[in-house]
Protein backbone atom coordinates (compact mmCIF):
# COMPACT_ATOMS: atom_id res chain seq x y z
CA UNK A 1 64.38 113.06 144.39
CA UNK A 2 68.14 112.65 143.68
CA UNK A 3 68.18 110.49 141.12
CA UNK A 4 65.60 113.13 139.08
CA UNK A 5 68.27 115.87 139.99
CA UNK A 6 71.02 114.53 138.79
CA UNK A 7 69.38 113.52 135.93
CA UNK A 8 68.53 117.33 134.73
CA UNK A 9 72.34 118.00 135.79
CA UNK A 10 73.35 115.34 133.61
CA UNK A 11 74.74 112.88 135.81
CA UNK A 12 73.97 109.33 136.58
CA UNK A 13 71.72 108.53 139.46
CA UNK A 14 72.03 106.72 142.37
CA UNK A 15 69.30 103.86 140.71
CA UNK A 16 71.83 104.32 137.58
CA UNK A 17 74.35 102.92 139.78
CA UNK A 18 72.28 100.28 141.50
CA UNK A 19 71.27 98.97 138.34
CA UNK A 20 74.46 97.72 137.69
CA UNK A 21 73.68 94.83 140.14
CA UNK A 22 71.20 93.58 136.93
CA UNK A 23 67.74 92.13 136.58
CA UNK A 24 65.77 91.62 133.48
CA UNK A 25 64.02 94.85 133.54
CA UNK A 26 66.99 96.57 133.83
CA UNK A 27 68.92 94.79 130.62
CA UNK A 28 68.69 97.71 128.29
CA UNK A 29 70.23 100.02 131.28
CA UNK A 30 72.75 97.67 131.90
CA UNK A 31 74.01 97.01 128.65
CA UNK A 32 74.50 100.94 128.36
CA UNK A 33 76.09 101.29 131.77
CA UNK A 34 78.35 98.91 131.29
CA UNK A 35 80.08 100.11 128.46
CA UNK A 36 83.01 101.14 130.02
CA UNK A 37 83.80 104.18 127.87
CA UNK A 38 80.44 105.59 127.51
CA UNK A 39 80.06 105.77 131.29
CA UNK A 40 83.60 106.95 132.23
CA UNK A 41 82.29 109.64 129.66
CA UNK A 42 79.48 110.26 131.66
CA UNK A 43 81.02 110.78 134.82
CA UNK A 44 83.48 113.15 133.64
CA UNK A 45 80.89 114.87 132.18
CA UNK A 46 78.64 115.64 135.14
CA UNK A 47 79.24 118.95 136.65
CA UNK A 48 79.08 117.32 140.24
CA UNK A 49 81.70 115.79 142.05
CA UNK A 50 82.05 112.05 141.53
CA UNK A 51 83.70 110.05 144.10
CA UNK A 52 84.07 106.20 143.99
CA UNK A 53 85.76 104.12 146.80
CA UNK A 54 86.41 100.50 146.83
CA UNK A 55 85.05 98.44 149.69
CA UNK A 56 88.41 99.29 151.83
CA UNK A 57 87.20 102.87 151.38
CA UNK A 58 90.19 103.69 148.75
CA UNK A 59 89.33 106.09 146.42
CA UNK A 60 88.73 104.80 142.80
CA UNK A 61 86.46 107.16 141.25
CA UNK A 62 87.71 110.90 140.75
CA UNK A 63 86.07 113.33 138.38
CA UNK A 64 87.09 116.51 136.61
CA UNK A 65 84.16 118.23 138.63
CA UNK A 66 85.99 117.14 141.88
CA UNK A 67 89.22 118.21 141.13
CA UNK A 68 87.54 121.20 140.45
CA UNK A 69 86.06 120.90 143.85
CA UNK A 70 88.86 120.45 145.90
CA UNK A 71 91.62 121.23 144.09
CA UNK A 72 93.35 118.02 144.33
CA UNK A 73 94.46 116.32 141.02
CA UNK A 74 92.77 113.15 140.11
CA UNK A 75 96.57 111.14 139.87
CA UNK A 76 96.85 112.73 143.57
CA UNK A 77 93.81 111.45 144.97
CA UNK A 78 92.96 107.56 142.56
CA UNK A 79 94.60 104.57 144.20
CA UNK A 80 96.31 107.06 146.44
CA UNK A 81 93.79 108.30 148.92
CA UNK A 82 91.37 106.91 151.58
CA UNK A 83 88.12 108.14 151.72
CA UNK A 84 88.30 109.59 155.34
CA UNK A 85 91.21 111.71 153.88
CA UNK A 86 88.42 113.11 151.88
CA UNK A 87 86.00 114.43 154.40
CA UNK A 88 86.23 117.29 157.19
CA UNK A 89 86.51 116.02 159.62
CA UNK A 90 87.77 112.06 158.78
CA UNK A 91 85.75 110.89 161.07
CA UNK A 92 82.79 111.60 159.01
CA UNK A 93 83.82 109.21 156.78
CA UNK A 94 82.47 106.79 159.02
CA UNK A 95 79.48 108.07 160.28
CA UNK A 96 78.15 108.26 156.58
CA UNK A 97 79.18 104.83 155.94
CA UNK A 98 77.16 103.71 159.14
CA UNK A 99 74.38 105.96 157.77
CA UNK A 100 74.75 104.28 154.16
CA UNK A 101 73.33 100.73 155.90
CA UNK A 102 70.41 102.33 158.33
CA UNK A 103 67.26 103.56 157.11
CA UNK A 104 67.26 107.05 158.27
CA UNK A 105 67.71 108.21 154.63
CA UNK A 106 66.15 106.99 151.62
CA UNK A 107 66.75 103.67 152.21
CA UNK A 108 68.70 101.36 153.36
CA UNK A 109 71.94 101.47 151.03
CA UNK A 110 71.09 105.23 149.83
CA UNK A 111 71.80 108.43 151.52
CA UNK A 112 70.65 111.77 149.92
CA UNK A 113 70.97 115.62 150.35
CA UNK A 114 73.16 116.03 153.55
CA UNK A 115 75.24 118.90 154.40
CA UNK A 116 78.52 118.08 155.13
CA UNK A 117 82.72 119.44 154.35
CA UNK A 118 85.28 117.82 152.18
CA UNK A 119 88.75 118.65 152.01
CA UNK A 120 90.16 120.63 149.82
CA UNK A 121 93.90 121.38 148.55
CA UNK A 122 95.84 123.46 151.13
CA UNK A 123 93.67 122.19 154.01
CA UNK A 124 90.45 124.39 153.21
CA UNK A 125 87.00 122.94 153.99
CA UNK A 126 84.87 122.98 151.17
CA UNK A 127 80.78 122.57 151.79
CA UNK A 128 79.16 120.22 149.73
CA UNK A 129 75.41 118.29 149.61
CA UNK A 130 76.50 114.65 149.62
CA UNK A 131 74.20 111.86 148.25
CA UNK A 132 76.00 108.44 148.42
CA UNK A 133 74.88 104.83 147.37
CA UNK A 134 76.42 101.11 148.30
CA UNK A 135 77.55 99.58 145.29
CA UNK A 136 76.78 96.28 144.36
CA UNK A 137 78.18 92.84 141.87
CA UNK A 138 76.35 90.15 142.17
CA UNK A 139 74.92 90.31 145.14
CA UNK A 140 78.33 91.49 147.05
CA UNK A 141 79.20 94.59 148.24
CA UNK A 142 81.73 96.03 146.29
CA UNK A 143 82.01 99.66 147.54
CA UNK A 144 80.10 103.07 147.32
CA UNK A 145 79.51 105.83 145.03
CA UNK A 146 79.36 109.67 146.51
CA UNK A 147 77.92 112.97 144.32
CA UNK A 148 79.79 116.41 145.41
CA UNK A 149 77.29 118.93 145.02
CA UNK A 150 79.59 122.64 145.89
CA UNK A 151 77.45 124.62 148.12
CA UNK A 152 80.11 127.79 148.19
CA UNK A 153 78.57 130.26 146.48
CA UNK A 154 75.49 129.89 148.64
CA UNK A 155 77.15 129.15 151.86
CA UNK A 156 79.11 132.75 150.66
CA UNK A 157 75.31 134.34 149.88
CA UNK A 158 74.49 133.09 153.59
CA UNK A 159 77.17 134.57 155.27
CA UNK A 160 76.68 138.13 153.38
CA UNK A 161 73.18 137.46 154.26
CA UNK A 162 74.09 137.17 157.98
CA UNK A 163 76.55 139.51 158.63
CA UNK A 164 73.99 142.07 156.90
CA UNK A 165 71.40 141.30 159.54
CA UNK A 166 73.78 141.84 162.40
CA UNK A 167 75.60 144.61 160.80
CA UNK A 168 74.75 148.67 161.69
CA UNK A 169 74.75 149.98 158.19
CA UNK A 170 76.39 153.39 159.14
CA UNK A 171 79.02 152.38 161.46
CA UNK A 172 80.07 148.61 160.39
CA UNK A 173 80.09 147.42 164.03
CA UNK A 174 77.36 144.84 165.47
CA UNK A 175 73.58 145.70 165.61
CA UNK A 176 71.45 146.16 168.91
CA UNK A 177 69.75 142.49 167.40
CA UNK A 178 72.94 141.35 167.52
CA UNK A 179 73.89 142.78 171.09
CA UNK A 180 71.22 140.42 172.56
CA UNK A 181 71.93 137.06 171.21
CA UNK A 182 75.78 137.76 172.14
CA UNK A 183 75.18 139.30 175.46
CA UNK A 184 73.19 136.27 176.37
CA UNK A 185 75.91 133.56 174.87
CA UNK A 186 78.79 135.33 176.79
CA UNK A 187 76.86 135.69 180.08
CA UNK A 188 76.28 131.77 179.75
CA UNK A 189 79.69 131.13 179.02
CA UNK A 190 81.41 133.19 181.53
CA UNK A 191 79.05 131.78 184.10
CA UNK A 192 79.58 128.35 183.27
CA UNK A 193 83.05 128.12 182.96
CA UNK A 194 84.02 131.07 185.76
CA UNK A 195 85.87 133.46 183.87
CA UNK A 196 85.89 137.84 184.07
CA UNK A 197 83.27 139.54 181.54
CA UNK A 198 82.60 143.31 181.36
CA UNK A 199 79.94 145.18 180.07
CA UNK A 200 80.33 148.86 178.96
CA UNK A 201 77.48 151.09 177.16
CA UNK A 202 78.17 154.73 176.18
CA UNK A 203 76.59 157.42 174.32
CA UNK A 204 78.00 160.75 173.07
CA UNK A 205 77.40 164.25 175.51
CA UNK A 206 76.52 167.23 173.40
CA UNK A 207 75.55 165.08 170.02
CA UNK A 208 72.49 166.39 169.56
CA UNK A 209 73.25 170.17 169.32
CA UNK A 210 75.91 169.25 167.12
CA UNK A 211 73.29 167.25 165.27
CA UNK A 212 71.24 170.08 165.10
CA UNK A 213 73.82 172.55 163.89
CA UNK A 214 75.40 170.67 161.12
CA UNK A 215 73.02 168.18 159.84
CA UNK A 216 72.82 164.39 160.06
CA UNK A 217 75.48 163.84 157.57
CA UNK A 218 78.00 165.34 159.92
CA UNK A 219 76.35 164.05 163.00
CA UNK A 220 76.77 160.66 160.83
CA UNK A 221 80.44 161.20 160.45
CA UNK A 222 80.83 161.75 164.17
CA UNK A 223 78.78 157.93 164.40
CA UNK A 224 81.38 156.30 162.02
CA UNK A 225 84.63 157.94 163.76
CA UNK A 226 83.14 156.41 167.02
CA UNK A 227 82.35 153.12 165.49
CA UNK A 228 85.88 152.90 163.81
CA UNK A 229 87.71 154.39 167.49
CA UNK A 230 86.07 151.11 168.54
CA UNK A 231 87.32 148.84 166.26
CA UNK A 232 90.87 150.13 166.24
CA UNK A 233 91.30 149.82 169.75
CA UNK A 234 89.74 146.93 170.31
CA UNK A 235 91.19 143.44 171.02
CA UNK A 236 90.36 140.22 168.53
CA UNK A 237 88.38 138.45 171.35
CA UNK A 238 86.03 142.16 171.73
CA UNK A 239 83.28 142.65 170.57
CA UNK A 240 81.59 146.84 169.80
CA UNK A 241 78.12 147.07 169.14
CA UNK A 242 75.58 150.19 167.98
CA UNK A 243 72.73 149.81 170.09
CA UNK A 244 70.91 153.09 169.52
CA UNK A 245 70.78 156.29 168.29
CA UNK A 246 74.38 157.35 169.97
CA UNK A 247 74.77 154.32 172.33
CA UNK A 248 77.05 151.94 172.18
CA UNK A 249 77.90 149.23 173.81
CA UNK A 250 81.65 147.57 174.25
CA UNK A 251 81.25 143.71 175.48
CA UNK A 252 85.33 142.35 176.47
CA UNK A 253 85.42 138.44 177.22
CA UNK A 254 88.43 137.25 180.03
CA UNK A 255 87.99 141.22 180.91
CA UNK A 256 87.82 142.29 184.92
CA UNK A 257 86.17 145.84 186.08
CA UNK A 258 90.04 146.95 186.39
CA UNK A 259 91.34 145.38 182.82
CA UNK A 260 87.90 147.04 181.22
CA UNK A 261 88.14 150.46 182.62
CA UNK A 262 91.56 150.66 181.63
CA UNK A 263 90.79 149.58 178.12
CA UNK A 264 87.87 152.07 177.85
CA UNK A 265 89.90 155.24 178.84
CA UNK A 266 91.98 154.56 176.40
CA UNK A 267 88.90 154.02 174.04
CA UNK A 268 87.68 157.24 175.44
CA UNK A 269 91.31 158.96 174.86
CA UNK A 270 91.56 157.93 171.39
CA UNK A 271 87.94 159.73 170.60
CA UNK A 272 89.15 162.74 172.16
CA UNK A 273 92.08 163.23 170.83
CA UNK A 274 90.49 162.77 167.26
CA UNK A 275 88.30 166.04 168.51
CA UNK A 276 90.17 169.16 167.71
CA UNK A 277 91.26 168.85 163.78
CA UNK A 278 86.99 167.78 163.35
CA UNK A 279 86.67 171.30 165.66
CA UNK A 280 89.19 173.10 163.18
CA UNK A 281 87.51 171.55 159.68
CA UNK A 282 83.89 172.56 161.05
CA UNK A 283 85.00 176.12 162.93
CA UNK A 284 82.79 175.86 165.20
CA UNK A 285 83.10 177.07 168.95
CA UNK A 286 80.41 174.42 170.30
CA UNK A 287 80.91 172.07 173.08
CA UNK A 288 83.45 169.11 172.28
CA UNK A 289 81.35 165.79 171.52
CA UNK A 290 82.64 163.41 174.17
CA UNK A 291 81.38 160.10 176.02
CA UNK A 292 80.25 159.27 179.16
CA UNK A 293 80.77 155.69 179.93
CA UNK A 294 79.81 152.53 182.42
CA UNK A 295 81.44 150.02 182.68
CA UNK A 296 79.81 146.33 184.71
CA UNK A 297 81.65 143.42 185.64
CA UNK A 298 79.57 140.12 185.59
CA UNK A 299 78.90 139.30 189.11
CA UNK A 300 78.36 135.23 189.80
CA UNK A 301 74.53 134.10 189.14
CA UNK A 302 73.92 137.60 187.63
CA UNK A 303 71.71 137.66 184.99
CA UNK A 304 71.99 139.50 181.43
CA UNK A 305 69.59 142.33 182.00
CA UNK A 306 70.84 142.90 185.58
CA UNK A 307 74.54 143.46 184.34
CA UNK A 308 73.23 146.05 181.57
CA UNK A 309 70.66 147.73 184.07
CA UNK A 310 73.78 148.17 186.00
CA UNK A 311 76.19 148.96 183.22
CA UNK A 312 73.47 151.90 182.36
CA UNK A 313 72.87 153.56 185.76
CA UNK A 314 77.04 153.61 186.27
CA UNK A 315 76.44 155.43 182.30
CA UNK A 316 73.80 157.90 183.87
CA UNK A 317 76.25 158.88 186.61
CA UNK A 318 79.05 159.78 184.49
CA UNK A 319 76.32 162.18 182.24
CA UNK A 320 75.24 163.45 185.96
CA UNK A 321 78.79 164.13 186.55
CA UNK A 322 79.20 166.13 183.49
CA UNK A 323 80.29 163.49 181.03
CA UNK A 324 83.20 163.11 179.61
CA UNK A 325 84.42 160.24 181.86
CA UNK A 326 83.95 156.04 182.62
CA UNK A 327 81.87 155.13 185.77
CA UNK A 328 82.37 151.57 187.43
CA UNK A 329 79.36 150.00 188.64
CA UNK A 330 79.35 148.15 192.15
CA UNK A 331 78.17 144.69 193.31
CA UNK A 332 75.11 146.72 194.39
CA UNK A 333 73.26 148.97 191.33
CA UNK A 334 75.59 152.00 192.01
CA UNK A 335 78.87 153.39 192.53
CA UNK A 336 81.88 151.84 192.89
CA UNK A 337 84.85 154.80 192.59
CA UNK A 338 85.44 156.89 188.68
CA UNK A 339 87.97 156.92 186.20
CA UNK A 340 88.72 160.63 184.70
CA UNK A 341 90.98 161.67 181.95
């Protein structure tokens, strides 16, 4: 429960706060809570975020644990500040208020444990787990009572936690897993609003007897200069994904067949180029590692796994043409015309 959390944390709880209303069971609670000092200690004291509005929603109540919070100094904020200057977005401020008098949670009057943002100094959105109570004087309404709990470090943990599940450890680009879920999202989008997608997949010509001769820490190193060609040459909206052993995939949002291919021989330039000083360092006299390369334009109604079946097969022609090149794929599954350096 709330009121036994905040309890252990030190605070008040939300029945603390209720209790002010009075009752003769209550008397000995009351006659605590209402010493002014003892409680203002209290609040200052709790290592969550305190935040008191009147009933026109102005802010009354600031602790040190929410200027901590946000930032904002408590002679900022007290008297100063409505409370839908608080949340993130400031309409929110409403829709817990509305919340505050149904009973979807706790009760009616209560609200507990919801995930939501408050702003913070500079503009910055800080998550929090709000729990919020109506305040009451005898019998009136006299405004409510919100505790701040500051979810960043775990929101932070979650984030690590997610990019490390999409993430290819060796190259820093997106996973295969991760290839899926996006290639579906974008498909969806691009069909549903009408705008150019294109699909490219690669893989590397001659890796493996390079592999083989050198050892899978340089074969590695040839995997991380590919992954980080991709990101430098990539545009913000891009996205470059490791979706096997050497294959890759490049998906490019608002991208036609023309706009892609272009984009991928330069992509397929930059690799090259990178070739000879990693030819001179290993002196070796074996064939060049290069890329052979489709490239797909979503076609309207096409489906994910059609546009990568036919992203693959234009890949498979450009390794049947001796690599080294980007193959376009058709409206049919085939051909459309090459792109050579």
């Amino acid at each position: 429960m709330v009121s036994q959390s905040h309890r252990e944390r030190g605070c008040p709880s939300m029945s603390d706060f209720e209790q002010l209303e009075g009752g003769p069971s209550y008397k000995t609670g009351v006659e605590m809570l209402a010493n002014r000092e003892f409680l203002e200690g209290l609040i200052q004291l709790c290592p969550d975020g305190i935040i008191g509005v009147d009933r026109a929603g102005t802010v009354i109540i600031f602790n040190q644990a929410a200027e901590n919070l946000t930032g904002l100094g408590h002679d900022s904020v007290v008297g100063k500040v409505s409370i839908t200057q608080v949340y993130q977005p400031p309409e929110l401020a409403r829709a817990i208020k509305k919340k505050l008098y149904s009973q979807e949670q706790g009760g009616v009057g209560i609200l507990e444990g919801i995930e939501v943002y408050v702003k913070g100094a500079g503009g910055r959105k800080v998550p929090i787990r709000l729990s919020a109570a109506l305040l009451h004087k005898d019998g009136q309404e006299i405004g409510s009572v919100g505790f701040f709990h500051d979810l960043t470090a775990r929101k932070q943990l979650e984030e690590e936690l997610r990019k490390h599940s999409i993430t290819d450890s060796l190259t820093g680009i997106y996973n295969r897993r991760h290839f899926h879920e996006v290639l579906s999202d974008e498909v969806e989008r691009s069909g549903r609003y009408g705008r150019p997608l294109a699909l490219a997949v690669f893989d590397l010509d001659h890796f493996k007897p390079f592999n083989d001769t050198f050892g899978h820490q340089e074969g590695d190193n040839i995997l991380r200069l590919v992954g980080e060609c991709m990101r430098s040459t990539l545009r913000s909206l891009d996205r470059a994904f490791r979706v096997g052993g050497d294959e890759f995939a490049f998906l490019m949002v608002e991208t036609d067949l023309t706009q892609g291919t272009q984009a991928l021989e330069r992509f397929r330039n930059a690799f090259n180029q990178q070739w000879p000083r990693r030819m001179s360092y290993l002196q070796t006299s074996l064939s060049a590692v290069t890329m052979s390369i489709g490239v797909a334009e979503l076609l309207k109604d096409e489906k994910p796994d059609k546009l990568l079946l036919r992203a693959d097969l234009a890949m498979y022609e450009a390794k049947k043409d001796g690599g080294n090149l980007t193959v376009r794929a058709g409206a049919r599954i085939g051909l459309q015309n090459n792109s050579q350096q």
